[in-house]
Every structure is written in C-alpha cells, then in structure tokens.
N, C-alpha and C. Protein backbone atom coordinates (compact mmCIF):
# COMPACT_ATOMS: atom_id res chain seq x y z
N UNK A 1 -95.34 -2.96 38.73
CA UNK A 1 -95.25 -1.52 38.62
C UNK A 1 -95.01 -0.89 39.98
N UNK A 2 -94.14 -1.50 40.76
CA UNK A 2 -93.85 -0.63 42.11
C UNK A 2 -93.46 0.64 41.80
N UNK A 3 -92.35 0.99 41.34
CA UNK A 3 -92.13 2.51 40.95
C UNK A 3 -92.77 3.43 40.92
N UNK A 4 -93.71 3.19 40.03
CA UNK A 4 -95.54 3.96 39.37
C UNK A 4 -96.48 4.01 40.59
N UNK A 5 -96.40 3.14 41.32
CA UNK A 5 -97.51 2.91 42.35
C UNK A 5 -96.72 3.80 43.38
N UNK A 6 -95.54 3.54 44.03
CA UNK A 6 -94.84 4.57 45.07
C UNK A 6 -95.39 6.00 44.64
N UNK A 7 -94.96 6.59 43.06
CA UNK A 7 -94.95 7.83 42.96
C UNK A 7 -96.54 8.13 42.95
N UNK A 8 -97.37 7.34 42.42
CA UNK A 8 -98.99 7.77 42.65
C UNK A 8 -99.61 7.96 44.20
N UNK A 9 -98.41 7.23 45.47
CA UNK A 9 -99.34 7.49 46.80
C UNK A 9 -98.47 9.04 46.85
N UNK A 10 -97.32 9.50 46.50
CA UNK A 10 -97.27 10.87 46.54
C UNK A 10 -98.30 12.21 45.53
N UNK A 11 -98.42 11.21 44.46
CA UNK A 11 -98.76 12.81 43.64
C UNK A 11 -100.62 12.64 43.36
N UNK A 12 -100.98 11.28 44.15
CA UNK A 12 -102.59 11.12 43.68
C UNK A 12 -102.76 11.42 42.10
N UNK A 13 -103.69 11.48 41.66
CA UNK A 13 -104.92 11.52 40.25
C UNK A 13 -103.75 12.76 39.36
N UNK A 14 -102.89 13.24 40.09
CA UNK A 14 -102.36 13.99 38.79
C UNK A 14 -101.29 13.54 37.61
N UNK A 15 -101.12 14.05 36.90
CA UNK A 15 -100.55 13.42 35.70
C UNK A 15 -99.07 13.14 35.92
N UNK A 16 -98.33 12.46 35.40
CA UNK A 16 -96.98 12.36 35.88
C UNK A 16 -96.39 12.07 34.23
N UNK A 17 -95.16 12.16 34.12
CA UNK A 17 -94.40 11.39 32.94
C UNK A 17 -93.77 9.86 32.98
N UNK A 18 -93.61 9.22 31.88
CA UNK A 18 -93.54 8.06 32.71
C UNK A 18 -92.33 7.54 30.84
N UNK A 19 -91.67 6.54 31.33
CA UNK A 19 -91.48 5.97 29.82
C UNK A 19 -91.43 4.62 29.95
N UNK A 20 -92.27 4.32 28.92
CA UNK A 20 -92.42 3.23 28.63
C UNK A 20 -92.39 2.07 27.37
N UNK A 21 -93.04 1.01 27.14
CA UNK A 21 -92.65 0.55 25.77
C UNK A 21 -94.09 -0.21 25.13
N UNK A 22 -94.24 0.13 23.79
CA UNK A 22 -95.32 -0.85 23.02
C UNK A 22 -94.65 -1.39 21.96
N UNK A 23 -95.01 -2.58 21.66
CA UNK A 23 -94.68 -3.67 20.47
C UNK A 23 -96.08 -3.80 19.53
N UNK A 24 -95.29 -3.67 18.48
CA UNK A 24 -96.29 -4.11 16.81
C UNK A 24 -95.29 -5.35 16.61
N UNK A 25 -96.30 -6.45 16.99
CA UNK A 25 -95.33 -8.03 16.29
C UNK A 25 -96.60 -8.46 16.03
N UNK A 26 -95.96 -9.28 14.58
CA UNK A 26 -96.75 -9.37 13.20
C UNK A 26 -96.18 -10.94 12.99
N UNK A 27 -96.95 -11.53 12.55
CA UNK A 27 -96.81 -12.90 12.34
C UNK A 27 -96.29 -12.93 10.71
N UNK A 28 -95.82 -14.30 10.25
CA UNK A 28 -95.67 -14.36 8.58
C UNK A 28 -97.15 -14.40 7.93
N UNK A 29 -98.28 -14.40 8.29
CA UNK A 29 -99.64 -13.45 7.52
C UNK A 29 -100.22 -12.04 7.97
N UNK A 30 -99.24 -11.48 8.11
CA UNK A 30 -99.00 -10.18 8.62
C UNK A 30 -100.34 -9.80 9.55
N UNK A 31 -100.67 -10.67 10.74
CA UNK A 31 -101.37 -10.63 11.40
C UNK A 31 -100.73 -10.10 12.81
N UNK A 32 -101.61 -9.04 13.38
CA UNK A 32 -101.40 -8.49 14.55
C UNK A 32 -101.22 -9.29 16.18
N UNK A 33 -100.25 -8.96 17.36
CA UNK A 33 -100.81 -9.62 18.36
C UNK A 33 -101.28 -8.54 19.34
N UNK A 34 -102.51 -8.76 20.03
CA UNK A 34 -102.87 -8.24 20.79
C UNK A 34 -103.14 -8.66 21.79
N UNK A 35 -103.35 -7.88 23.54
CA UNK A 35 -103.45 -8.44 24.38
C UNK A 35 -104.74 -7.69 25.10
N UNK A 36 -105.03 -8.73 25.92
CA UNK A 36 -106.53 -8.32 26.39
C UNK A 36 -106.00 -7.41 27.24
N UNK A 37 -106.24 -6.34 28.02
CA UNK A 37 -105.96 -5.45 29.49
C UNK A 37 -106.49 -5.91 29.93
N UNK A 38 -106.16 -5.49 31.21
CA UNK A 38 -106.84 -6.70 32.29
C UNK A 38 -107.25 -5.36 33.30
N UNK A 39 -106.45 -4.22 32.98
CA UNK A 39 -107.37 -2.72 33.54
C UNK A 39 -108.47 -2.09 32.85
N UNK A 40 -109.12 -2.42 32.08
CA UNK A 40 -110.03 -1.98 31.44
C UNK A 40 -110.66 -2.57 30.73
N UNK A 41 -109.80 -3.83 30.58
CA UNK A 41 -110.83 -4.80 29.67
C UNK A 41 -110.74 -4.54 28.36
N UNK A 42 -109.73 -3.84 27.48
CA UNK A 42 -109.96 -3.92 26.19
C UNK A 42 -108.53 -4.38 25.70
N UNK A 43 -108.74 -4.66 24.05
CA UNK A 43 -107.81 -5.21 23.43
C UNK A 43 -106.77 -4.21 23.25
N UNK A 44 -105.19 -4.39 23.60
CA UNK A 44 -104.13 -3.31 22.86
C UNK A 44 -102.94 -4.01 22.75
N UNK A 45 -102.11 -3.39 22.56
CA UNK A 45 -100.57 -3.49 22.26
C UNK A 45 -100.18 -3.97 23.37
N UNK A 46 -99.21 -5.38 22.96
CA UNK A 46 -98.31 -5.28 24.14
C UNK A 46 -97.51 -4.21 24.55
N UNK A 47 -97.21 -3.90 26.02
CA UNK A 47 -96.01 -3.12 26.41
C UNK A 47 -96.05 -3.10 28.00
N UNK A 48 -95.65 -1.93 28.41
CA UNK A 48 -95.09 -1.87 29.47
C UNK A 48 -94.75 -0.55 30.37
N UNK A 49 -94.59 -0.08 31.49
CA UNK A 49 -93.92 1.09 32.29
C UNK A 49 -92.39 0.27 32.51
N UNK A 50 -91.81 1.98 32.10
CA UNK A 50 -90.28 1.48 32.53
C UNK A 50 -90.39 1.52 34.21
N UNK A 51 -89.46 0.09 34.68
CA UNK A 51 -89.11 0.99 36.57
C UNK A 51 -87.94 0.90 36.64
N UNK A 52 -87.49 2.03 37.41
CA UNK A 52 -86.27 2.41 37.70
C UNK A 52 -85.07 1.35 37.52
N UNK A 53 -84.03 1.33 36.75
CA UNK A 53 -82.30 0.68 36.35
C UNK A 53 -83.27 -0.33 35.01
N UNK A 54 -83.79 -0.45 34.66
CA UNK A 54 -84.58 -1.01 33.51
C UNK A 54 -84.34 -0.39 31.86
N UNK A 55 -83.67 -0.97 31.14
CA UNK A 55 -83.75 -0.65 29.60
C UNK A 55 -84.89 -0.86 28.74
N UNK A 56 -84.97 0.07 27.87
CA UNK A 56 -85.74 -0.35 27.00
C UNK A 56 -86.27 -1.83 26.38
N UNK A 57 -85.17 -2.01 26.44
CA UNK A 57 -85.08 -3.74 25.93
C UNK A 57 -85.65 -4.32 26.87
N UNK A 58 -85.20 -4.13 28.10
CA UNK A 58 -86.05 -4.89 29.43
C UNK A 58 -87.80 -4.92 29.18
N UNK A 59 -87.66 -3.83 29.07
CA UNK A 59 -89.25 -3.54 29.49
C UNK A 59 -90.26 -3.92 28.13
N UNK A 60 -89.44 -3.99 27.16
CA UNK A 60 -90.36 -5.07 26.11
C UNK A 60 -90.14 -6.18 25.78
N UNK A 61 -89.12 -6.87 27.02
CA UNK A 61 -89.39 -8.36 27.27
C UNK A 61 -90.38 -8.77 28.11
C-alpha cells in the first residue's frame, strides 16, 4: 500500500477516498472464504486498496 501510506504522511488521521476491491468466493458447498486481518485481527473478505495504474482486476488478484 505505498500510495495510501504516501498520501496518509500528507493528510494524517483524516478521511480520504480511496477505491478499492472485495471478493465473495464460494466454494461448490456454497461455503464462504475468509481471511484473517492481520490489522485488527478479525475475520473478512478478501480484497484490497487500488494503487495508482492498477485495474480493478489487478487489485482482486
């Protein structure tokens, strides 16, 4: 996340816009995958922050 991190030593704790990507992939027993965070420690969706020349597609590989 260089992109994200550059623009946070300019704008500190305030909110910014950002785009990014989450995946719902479902197995053939229509079972969920989830991933642990590793910032907070809880279970969610895979995904991602877009960084700059990056497609959609990129960023949910």
């Amino acid at each position: 996340m260089g992109y994200i991190r550059n623009i946070r030593n300019y704008v500190g704790h305030e909110p910014i816009l950002t785009a990014g990507v989450e995946l719902f992939v479902f197995n053939d027993k229509d079972e969920i995958l989830l991933q642990l965070r590793s910032d907070y420690n809880c279970w969610g969706f895979p995904g991602g922050s877009m960084e700059l020349g990056e497609t959609f597609e990129d960023v949910a590989i």
